[in-house]
Protein backbone atom coordinates (compact mmCIF):
# COMPACT_ATOMS: atom_id res chain seq x y z
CA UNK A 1 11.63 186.28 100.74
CA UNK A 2 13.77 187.02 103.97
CA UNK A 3 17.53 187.07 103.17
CA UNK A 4 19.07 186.03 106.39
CA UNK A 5 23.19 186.83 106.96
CA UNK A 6 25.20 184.42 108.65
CA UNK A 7 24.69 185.84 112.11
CA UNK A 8 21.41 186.36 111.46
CA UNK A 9 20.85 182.28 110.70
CA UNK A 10 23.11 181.88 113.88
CA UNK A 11 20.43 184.10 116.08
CA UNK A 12 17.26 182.54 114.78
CA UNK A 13 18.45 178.78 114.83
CA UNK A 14 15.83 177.58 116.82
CA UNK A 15 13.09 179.42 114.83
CA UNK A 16 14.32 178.93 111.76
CA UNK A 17 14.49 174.77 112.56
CA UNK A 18 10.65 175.53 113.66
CA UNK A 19 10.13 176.81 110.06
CA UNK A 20 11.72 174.26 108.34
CA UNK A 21 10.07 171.25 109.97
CA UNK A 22 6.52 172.83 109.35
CA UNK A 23 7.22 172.90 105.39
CA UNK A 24 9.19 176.15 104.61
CA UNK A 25 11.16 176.28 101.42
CA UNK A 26 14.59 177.67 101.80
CA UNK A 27 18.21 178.64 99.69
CA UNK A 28 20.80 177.61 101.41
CA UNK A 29 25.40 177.65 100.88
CA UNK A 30 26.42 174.19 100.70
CA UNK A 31 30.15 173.01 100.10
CA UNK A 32 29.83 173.55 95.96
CA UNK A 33 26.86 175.71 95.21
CA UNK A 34 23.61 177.43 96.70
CA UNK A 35 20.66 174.48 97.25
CA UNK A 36 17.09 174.50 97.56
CA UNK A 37 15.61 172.63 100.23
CA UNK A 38 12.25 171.59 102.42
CA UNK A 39 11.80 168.90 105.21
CA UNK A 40 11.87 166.06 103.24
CA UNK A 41 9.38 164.34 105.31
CA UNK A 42 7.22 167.04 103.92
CA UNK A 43 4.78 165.88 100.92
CA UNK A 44 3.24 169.14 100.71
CA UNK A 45 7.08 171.02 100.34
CA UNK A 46 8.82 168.43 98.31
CA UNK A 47 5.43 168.87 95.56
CA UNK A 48 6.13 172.86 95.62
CA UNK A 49 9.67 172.71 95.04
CA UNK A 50 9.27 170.29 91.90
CA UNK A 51 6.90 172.63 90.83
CA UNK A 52 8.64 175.66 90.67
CA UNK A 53 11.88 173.59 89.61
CA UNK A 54 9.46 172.36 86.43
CA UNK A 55 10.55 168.92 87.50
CA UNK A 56 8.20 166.69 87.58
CA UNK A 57 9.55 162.96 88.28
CA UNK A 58 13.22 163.05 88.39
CA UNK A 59 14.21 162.35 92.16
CA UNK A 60 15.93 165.05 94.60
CA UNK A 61 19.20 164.45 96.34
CA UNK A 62 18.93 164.96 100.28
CA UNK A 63 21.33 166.08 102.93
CA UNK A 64 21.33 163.42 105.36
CA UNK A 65 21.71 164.30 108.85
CA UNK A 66 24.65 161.45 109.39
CA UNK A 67 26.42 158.39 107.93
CA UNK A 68 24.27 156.43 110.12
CA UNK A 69 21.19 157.67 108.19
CA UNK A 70 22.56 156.36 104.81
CA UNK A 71 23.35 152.97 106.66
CA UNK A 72 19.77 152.70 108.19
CA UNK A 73 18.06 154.17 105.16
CA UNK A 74 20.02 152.64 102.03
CA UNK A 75 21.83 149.74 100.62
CA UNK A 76 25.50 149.75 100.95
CA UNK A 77 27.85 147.23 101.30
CA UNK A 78 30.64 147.09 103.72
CA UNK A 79 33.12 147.80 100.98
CA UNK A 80 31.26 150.73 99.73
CA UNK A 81 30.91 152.34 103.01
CA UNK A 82 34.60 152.23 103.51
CA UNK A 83 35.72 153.60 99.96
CA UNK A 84 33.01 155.77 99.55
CA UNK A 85 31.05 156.79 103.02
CA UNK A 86 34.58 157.57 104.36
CA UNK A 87 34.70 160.55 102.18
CA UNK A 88 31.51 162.40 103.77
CA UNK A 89 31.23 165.01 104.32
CA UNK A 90 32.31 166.62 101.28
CA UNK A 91 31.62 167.55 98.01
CA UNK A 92 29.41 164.04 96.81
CA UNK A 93 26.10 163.37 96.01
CA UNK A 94 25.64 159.15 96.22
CA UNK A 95 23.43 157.70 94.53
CA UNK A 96 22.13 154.34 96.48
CA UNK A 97 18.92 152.24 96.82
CA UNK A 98 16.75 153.01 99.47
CA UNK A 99 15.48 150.20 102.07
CA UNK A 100 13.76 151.83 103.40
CA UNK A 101 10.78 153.59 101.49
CA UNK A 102 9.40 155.28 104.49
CA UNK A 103 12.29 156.99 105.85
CA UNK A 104 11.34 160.13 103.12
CA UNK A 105 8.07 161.58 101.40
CA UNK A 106 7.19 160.15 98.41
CA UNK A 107 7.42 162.90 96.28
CA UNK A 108 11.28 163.08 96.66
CA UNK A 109 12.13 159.52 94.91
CA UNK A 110 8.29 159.58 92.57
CA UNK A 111 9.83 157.04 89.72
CA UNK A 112 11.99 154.67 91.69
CA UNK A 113 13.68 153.26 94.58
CA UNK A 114 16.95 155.24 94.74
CA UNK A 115 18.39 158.37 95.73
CA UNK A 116 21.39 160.51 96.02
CA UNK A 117 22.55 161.32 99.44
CA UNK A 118 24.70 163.93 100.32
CA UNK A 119 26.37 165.46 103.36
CA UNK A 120 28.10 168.49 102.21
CA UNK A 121 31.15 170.09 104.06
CA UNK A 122 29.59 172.81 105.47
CA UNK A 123 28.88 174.17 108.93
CA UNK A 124 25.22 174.13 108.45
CA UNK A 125 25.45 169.94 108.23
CA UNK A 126 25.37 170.42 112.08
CA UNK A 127 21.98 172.08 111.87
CA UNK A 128 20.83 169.72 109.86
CA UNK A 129 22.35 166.98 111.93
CA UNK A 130 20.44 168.47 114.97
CA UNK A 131 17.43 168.45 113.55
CA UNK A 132 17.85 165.22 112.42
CA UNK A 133 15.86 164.67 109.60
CA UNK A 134 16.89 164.70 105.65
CA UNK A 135 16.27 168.13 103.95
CA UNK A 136 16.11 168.38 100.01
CA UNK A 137 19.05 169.41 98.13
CA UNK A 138 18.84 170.81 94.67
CA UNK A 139 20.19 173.30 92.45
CA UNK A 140 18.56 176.52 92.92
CA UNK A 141 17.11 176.74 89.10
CA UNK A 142 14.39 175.86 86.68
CA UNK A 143 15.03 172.49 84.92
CA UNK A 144 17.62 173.27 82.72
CA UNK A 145 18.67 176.36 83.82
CA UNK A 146 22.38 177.56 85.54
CA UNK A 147 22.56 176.84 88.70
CA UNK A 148 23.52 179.68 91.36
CA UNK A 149 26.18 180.34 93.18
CA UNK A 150 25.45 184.12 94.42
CA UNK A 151 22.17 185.68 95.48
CA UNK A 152 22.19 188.32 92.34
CA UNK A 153 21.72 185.30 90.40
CA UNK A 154 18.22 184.30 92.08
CA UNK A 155 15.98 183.51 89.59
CA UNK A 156 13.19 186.37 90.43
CA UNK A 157 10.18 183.09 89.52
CA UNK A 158 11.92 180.81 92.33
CA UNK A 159 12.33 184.02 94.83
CA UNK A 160 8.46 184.35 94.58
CA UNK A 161 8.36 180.86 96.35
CA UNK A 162 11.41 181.03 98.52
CA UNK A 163 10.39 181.67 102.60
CA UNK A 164 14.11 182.33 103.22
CA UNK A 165 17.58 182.58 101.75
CA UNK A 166 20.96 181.87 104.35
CA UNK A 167 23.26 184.38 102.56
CA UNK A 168 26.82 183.40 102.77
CA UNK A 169 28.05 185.50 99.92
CA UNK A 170 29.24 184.26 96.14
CA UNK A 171 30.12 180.29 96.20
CA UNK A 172 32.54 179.36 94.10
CA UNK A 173 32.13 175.43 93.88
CA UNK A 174 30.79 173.44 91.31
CA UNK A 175 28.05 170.74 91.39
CA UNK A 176 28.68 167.63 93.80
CA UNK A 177 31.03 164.80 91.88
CA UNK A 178 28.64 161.66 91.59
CA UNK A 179 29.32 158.24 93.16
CA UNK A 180 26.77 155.89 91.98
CA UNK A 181 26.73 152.73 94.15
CA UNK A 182 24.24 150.43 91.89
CA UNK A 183 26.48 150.66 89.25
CA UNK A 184 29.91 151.66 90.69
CA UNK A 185 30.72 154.40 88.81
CA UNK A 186 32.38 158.08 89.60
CA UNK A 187 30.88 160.99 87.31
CA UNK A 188 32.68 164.42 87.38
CA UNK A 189 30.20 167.39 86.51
């Protein structure tokens, strides 16, 4: 695994992007904590990252590349988009019902139509906005297992897995507050 500082990330953009849309699996800073991603258009990424996760059906969050993605993608009502799309980006997943099945592999939503979206605070949500295409977001750990929020606490299992880690030192954040939008319910973690 390639641990890449923040100037390093900014040098290799372009290559890195490359990486990422043919299937790489990569830790990545967000606004709370350190995520695990893939393309999430990628069947063959989403499967490896659920399997070293030891998660086999529960769906992923994404990082969406913009509002308008959620819009296009999911089911939200005007209301919902002012009280609760107004706060993005920032530190929420939402949890919404997809219209549209296609828009991400399989894999990512296995047992049902929904999904939590999220757009984290973080400079690397232009990157992802330039790529424009929704990358998996989960806690870098087993099933189970504390979550990670520096690299000393990489699990050494997920490292053997990981194609490249953007370093941007210990995170101090806590997992993203929930907004569920079927129900209409808040959940702090």
């Amino acid at each position: 695994m390639e641990i890449l500082t923040r100037r390093e990330f900014l040098m290799r953009k372009k290559e890195l992007a490359q990486r990422i849309l043919d299937g790489a699996i990569f830790i990545y800073p967000t606004d709370t904590i350190y995520g695990i991603g893939c393309n999430a258009l990628n069947e063959k990424s989403v499967a490896k990252i659920r399997e070293i996760k030891n998660r086999p059906v529960a769906p992923f969050s994404v990082w969406v590349p913009s509002v308008k993605w959620i819009k296009d993608n999911c089911q939200v009502t005007k209301k919902q988009e002012k009280e609760h799309l107004s706060l993005l980006p920032g530190p929420y997943t939402i949890i919404a019902e997809l219209k549209n099945k296609d828009c991400l592999a399989k894999s990512v939503h296995p047992t049902n139509g929904s999904i939590g979206v999220r757009m984290p605070k973080h400079e690397l949500g232009d990157f992802f906005t330039e790529m424009n295409i929704p990358i998996v977001t989960t806690s870098v750990n087993k099933s189970g297992e504390s979550f990670m929020t520096q690299v000393e606490d990489l699990d050494l299992d997920l490292e053997l897995h990981v194609d490249f880690l953007i370093s941007n030192g210990k995170l101090r954040g806590r997992p993203s507050k929930i907004i569920n939008l079927i129900t209409d319910t808040v959940i702090e973690r």
